[in-house]
N, C-alpha and C. Protein backbone atom coordinates (compact mmCIF):
# COMPACT_ATOMS: atom_id res chain seq x y z
N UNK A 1 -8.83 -18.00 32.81
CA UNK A 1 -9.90 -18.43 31.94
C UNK A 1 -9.71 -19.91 31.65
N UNK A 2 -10.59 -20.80 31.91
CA UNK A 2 -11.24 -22.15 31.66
C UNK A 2 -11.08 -22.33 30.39
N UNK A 3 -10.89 -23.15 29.31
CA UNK A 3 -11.49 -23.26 28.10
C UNK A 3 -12.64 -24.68 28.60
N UNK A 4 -13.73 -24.45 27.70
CA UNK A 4 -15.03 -25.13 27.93
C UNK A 4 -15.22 -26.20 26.48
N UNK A 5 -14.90 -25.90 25.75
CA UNK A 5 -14.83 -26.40 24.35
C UNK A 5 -13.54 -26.10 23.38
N UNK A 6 -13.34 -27.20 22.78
CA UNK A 6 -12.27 -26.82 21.91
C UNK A 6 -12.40 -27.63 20.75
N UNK A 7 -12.00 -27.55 19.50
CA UNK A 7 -12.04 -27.88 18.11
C UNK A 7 -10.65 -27.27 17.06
N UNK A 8 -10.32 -27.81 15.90
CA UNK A 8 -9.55 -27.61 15.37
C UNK A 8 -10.40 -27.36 14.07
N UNK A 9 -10.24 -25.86 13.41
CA UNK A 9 -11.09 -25.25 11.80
C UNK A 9 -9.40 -25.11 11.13
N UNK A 10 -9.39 -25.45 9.81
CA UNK A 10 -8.48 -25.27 9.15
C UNK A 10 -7.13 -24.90 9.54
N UNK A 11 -6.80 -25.63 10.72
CA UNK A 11 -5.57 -26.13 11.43
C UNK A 11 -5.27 -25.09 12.50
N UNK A 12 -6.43 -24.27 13.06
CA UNK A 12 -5.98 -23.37 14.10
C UNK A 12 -7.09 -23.82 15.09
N UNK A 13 -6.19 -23.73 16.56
CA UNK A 13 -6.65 -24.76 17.60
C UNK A 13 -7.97 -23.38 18.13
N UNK A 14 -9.33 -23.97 18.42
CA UNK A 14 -10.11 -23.32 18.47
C UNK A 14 -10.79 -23.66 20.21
N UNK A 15 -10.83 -22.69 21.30
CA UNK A 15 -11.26 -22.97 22.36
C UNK A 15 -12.63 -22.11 22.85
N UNK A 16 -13.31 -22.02 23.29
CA UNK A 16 -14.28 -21.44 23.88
C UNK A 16 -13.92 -21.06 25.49
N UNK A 17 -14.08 -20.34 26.16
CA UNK A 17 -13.45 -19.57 27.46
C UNK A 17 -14.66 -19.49 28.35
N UNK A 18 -14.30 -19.73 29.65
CA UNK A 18 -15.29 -19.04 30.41
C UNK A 18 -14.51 -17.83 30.54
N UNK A 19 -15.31 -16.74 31.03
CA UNK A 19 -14.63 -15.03 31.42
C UNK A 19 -16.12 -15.17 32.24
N UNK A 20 -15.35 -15.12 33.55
CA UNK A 20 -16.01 -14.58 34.88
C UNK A 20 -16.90 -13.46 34.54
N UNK A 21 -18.17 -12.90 34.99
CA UNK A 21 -18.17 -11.54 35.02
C UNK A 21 -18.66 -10.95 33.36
N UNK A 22 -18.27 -11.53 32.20
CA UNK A 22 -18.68 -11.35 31.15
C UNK A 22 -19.50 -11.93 30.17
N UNK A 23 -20.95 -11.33 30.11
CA UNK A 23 -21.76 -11.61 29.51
C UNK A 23 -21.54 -12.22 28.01
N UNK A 24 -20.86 -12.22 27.49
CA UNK A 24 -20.38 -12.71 25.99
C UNK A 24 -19.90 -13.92 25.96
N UNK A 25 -19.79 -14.64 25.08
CA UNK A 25 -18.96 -15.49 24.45
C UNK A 25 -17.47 -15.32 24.30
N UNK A 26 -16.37 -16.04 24.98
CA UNK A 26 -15.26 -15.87 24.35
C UNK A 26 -14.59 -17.15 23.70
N UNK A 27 -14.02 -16.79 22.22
CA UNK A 27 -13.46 -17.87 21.68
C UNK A 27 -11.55 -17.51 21.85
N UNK A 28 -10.86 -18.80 21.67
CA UNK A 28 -9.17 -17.91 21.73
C UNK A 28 -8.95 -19.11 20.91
N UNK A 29 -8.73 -18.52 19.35
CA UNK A 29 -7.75 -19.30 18.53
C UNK A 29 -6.20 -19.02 19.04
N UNK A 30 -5.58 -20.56 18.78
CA UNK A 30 -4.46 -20.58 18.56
C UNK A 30 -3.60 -20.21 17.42
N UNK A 31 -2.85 -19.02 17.21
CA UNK A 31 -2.21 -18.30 16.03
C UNK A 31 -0.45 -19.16 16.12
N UNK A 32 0.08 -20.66 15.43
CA UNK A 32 1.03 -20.92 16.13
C UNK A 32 2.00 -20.03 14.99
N UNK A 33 3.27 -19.98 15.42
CA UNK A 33 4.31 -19.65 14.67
C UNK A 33 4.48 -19.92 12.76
N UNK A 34 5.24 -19.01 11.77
CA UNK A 34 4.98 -19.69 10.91
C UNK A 34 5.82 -21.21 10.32
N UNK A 35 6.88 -21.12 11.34
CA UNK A 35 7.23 -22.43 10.79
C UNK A 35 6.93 -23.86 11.28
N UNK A 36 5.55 -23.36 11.89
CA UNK A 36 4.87 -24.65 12.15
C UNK A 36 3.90 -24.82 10.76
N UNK A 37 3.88 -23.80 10.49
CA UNK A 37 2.74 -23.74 9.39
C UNK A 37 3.73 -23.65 7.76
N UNK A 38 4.89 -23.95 7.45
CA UNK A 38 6.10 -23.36 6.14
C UNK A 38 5.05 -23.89 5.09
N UNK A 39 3.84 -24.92 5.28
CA UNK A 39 3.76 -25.35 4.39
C UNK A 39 2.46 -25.23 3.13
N UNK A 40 1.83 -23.90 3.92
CA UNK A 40 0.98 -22.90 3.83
C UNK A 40 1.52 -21.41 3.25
N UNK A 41 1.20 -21.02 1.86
CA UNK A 41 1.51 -19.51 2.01
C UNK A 41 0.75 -18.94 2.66
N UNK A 42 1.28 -17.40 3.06
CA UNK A 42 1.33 -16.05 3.98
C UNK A 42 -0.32 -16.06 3.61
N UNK A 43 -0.29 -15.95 2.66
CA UNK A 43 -2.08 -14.77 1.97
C UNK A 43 -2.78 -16.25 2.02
N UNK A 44 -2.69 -17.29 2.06
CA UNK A 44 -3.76 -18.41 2.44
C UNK A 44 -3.98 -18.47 3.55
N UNK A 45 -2.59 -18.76 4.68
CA UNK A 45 -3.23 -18.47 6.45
C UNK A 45 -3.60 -17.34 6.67
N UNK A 46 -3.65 -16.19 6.24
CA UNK A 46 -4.12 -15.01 6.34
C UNK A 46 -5.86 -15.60 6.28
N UNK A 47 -6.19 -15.89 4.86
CA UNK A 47 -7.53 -16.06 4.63
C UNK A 47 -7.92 -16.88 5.59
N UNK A 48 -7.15 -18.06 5.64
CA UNK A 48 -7.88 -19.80 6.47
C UNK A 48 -8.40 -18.90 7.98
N UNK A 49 -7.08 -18.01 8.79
CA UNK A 49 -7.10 -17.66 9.81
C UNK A 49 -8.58 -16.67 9.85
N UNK A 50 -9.01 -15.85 9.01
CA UNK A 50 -9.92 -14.73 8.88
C UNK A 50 -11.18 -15.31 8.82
N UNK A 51 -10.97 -16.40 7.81
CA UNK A 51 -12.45 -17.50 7.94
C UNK A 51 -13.31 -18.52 9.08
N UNK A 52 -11.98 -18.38 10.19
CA UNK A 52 -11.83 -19.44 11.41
C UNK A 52 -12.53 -17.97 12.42
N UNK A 53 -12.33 -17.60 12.05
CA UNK A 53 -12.55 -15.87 13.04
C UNK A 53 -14.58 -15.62 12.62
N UNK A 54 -14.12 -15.58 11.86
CA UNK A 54 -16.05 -15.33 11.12
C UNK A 54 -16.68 -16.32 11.38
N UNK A 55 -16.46 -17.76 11.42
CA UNK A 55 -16.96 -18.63 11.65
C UNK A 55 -17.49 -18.81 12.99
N UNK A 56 -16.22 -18.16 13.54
CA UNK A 56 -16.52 -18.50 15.19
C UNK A 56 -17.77 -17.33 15.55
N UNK A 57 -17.22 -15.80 14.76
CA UNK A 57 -18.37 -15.03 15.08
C UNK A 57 -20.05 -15.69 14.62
N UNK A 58 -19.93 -16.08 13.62
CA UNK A 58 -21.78 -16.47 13.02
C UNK A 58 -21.71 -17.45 14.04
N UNK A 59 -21.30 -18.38 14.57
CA UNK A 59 -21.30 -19.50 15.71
C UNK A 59 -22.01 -18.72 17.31
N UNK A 60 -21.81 -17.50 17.46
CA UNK A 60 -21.75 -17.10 18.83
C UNK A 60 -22.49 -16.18 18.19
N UNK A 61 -23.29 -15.55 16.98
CA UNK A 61 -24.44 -14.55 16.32
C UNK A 61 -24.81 -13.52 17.47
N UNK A 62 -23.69 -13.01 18.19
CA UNK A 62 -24.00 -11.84 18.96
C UNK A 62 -22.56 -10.63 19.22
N UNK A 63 -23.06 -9.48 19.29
CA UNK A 63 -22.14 -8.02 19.71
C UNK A 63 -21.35 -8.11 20.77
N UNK A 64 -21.70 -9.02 21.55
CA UNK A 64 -20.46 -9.40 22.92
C UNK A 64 -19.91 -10.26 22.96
N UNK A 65 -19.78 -10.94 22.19
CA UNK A 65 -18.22 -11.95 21.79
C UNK A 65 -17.09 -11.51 21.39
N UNK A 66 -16.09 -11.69 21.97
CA UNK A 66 -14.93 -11.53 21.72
C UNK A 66 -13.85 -12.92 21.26
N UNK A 67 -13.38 -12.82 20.87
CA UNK A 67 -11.76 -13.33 19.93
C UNK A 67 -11.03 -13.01 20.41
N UNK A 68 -9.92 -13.98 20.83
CA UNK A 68 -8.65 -13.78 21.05
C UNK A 68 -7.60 -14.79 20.12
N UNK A 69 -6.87 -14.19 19.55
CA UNK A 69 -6.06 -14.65 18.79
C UNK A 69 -4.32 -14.27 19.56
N UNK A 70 -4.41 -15.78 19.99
CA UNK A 70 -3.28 -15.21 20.79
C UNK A 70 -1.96 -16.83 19.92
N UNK A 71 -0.78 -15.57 20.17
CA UNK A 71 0.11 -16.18 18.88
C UNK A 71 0.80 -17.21 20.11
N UNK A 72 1.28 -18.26 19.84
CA UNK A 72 1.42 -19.21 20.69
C UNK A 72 3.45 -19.68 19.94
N UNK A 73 4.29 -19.43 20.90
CA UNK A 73 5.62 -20.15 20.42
C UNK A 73 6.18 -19.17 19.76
N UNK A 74 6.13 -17.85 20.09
CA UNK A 74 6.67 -16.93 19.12
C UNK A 74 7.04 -15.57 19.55
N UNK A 75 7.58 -14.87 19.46
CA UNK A 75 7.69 -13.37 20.65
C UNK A 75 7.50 -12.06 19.55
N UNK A 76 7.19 -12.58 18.14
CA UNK A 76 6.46 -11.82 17.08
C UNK A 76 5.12 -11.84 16.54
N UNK A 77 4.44 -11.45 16.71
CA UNK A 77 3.42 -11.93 15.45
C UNK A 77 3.09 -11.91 13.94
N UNK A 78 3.22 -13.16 13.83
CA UNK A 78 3.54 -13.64 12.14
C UNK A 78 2.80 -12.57 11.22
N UNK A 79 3.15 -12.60 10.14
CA UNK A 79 2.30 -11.89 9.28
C UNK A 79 0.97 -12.35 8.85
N UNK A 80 0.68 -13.60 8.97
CA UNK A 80 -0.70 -14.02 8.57
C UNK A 80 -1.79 -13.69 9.17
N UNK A 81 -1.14 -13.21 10.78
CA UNK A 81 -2.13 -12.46 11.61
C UNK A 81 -2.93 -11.06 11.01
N UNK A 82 -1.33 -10.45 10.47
CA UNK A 82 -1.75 -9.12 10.13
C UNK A 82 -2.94 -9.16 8.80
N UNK A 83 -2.90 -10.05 8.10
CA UNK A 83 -3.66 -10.32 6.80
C UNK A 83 -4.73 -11.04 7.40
N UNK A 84 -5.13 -11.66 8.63
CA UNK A 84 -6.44 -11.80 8.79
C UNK A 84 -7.27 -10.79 9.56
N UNK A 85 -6.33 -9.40 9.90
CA UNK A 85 -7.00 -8.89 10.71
C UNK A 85 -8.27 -7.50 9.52
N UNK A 86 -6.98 -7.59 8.35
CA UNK A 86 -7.07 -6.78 7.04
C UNK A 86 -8.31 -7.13 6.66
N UNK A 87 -8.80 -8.77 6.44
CA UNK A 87 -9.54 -9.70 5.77
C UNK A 87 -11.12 -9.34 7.20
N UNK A 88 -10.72 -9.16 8.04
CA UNK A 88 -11.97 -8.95 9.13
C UNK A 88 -12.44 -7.67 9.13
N UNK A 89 -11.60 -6.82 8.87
CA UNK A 89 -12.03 -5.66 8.07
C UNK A 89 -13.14 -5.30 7.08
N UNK A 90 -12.51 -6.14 6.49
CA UNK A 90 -13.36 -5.84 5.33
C UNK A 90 -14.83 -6.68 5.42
N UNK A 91 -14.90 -6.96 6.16
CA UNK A 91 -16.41 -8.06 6.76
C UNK A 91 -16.77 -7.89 8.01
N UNK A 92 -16.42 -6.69 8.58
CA UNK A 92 -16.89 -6.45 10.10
C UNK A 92 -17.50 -7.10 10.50
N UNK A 93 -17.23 -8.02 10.95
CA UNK A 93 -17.49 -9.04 11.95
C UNK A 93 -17.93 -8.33 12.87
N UNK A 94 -18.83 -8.98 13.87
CA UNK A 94 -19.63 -8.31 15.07
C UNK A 94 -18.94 -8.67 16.32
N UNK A 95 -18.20 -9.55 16.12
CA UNK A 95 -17.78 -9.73 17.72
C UNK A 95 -15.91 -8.74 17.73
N UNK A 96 -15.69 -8.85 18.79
CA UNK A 96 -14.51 -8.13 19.18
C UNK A 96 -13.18 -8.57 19.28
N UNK A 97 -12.09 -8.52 18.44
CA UNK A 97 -10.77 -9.29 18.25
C UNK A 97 -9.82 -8.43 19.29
N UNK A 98 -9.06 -8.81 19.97
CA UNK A 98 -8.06 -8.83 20.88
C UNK A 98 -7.18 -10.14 20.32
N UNK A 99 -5.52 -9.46 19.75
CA UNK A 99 -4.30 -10.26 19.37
C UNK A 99 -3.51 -10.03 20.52
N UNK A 100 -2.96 -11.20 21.16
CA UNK A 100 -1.95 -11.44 22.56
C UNK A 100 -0.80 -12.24 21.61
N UNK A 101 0.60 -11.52 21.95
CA UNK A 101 1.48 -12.49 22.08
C UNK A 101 2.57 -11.57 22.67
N UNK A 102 3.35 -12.53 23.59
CA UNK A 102 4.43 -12.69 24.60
C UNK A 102 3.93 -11.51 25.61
N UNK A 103 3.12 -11.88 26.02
CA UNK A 103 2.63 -11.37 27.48
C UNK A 103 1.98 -10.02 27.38
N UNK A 104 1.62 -9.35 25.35
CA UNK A 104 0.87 -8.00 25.57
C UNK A 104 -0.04 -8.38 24.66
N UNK A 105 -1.07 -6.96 24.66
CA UNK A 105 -1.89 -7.64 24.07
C UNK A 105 -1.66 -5.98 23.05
N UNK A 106 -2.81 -6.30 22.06
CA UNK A 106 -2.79 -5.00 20.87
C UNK A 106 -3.93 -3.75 21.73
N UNK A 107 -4.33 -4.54 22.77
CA UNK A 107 -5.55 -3.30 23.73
C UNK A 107 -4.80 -3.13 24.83
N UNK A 108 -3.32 -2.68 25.10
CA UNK A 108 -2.70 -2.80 26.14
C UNK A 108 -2.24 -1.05 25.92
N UNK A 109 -2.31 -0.14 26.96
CA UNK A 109 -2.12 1.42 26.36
C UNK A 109 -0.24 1.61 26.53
N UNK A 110 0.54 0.85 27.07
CA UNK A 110 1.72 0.40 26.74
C UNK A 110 2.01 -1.03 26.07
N UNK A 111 1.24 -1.45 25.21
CA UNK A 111 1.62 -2.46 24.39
C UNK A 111 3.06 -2.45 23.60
N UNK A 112 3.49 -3.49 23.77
CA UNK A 112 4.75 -3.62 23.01
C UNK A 112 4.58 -4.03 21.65
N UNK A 113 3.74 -4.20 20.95
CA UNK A 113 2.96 -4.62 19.83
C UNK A 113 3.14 -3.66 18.78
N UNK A 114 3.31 -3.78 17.64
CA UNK A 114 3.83 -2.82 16.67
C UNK A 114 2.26 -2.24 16.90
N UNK A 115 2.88 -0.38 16.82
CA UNK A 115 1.14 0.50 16.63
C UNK A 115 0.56 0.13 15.54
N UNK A 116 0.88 -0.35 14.01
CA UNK A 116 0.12 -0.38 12.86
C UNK A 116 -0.82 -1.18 12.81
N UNK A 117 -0.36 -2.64 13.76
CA UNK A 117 -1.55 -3.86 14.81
C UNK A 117 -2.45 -3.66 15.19
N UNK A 118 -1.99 -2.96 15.88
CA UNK A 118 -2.95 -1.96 16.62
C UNK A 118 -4.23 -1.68 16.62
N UNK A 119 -3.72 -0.72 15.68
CA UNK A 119 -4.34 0.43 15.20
C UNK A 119 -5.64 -0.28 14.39
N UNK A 120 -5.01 -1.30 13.51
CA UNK A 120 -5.51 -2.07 12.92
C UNK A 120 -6.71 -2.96 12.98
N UNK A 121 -6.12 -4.05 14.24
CA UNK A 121 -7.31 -4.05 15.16
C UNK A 121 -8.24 -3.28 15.48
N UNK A 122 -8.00 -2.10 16.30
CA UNK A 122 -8.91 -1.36 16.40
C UNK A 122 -10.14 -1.00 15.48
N UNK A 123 -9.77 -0.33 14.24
CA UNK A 123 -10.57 -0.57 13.22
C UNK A 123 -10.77 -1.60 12.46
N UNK A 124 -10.50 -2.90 12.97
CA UNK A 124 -11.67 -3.95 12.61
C UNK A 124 -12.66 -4.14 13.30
N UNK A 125 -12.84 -3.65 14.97
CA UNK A 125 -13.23 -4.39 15.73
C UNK A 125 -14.88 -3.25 15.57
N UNK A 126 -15.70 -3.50 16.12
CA UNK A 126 -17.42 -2.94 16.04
C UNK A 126 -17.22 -1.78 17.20
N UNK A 127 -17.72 -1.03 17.93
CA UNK A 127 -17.89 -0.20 18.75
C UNK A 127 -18.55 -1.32 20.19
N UNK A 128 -18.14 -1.00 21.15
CA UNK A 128 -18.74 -1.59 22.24
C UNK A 128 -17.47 -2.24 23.32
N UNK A 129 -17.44 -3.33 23.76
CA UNK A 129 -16.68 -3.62 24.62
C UNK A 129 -16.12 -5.23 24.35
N UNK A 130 -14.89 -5.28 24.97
CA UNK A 130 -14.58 -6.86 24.53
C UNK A 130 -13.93 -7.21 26.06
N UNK A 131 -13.41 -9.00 26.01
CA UNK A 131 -12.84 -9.39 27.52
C UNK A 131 -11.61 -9.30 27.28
N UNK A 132 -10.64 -8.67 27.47
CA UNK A 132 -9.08 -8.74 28.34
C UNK A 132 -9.06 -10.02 28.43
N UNK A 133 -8.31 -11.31 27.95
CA UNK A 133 -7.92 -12.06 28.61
C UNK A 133 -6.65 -12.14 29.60
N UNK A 134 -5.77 -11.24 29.37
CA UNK A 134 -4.85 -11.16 30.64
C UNK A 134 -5.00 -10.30 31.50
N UNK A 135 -5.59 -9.41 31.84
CA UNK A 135 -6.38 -8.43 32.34
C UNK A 135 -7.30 -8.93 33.16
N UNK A 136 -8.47 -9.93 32.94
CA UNK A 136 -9.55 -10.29 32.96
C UNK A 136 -10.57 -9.60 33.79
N UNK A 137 -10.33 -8.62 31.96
CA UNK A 137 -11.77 -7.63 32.63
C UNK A 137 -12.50 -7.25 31.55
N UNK A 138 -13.34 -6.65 31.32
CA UNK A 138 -13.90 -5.97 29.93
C UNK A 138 -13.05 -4.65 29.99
N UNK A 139 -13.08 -3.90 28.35
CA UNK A 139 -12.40 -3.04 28.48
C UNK A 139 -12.89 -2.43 27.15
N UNK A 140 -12.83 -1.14 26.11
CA UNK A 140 -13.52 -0.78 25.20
C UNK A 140 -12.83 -1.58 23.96
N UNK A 141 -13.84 -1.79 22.68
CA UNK A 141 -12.98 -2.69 21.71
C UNK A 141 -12.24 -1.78 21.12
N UNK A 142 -12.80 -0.59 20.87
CA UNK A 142 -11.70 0.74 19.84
C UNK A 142 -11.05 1.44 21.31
N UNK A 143 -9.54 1.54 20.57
CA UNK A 143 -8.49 2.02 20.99
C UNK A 143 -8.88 3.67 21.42
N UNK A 144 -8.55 4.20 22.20
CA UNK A 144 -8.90 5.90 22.76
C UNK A 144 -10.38 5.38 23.50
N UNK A 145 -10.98 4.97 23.31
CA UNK A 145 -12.27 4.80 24.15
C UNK A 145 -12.11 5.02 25.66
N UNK A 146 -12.85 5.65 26.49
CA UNK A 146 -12.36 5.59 28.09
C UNK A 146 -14.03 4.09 28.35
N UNK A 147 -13.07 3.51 29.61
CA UNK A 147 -14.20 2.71 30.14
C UNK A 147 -15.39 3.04 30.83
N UNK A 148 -16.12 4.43 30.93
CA UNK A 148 -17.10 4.68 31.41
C UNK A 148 -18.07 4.37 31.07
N UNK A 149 -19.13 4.10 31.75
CA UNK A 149 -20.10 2.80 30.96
C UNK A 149 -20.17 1.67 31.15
N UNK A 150 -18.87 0.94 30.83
CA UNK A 150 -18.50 -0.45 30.89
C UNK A 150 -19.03 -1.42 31.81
């Protein structure tokens, strides 16, 4: 994947993607480590990160956009992730979040990714389909879904 555009919203690096083959929009914030960020509390990058996510969705005002929030410099994902995914929740956002870091993703059916992520994701994300960026394919946004259809 190309990035086509890029911008920086409340200090998370913001790209736009081509995805071959997929009709949607894809955006992939940069989620970096937290001690790039020490100087930010947890429950503020949580919010900043959740607001950078919505933004990008009303920006792309359609059901086939997908998000990737992929954690960059880190082989965990920080907790601020987990509190923006909480925060997208609660505002169902229309487009489709996929979290990548160290080579899995949270839509991976052997993900190495804690299940509560997961899971989590999953029920933030709308019903329908999102892009795999390491994969690069579409694939369902809720977890158990089979790809028939797709």
């Amino acid at each position: 994947m190309v990035p086509t555009r890029t911008d920086a919203a409340a200090g998370f690096k913001v790209e736009a993607l081509d995805a071959p083959g997929y009709s949607g929009a894809v955006f992939r914030i940069a989620c970096p480590r937290m001690q790039d960020l020490a100087a930010v509390g947890i429950e503020a990058l949580g919010a900043a990160l959740g607001a950078v996510v919505e933004d990008a969705d009303r920006r792309v005002g359609t059901e086939t956009a997908t998000i990737v929030l992929e954690v960059v410099d880190a082989t965990i994902v920080p907790l601020y992730v987990d509190l923006a995914i909480g925060h997208l929740r609660d505002r169902r956002v229309r487009a489709g979040v996929i979290v990548v870091c160290d080579g899995a993703t949270t839509h991976d059916k052997d993900s190495t990714l804690p299940e509560a992520l997961c899971a989590s994701v999953s029920a933030a994300n709308r019903h329908g389909a999102l892009w795999h960026p390491l994969r690069a394919r579409i694939i369902p946004a809720k977890l158990g879904i089979g790809t028939e259809g797709l």
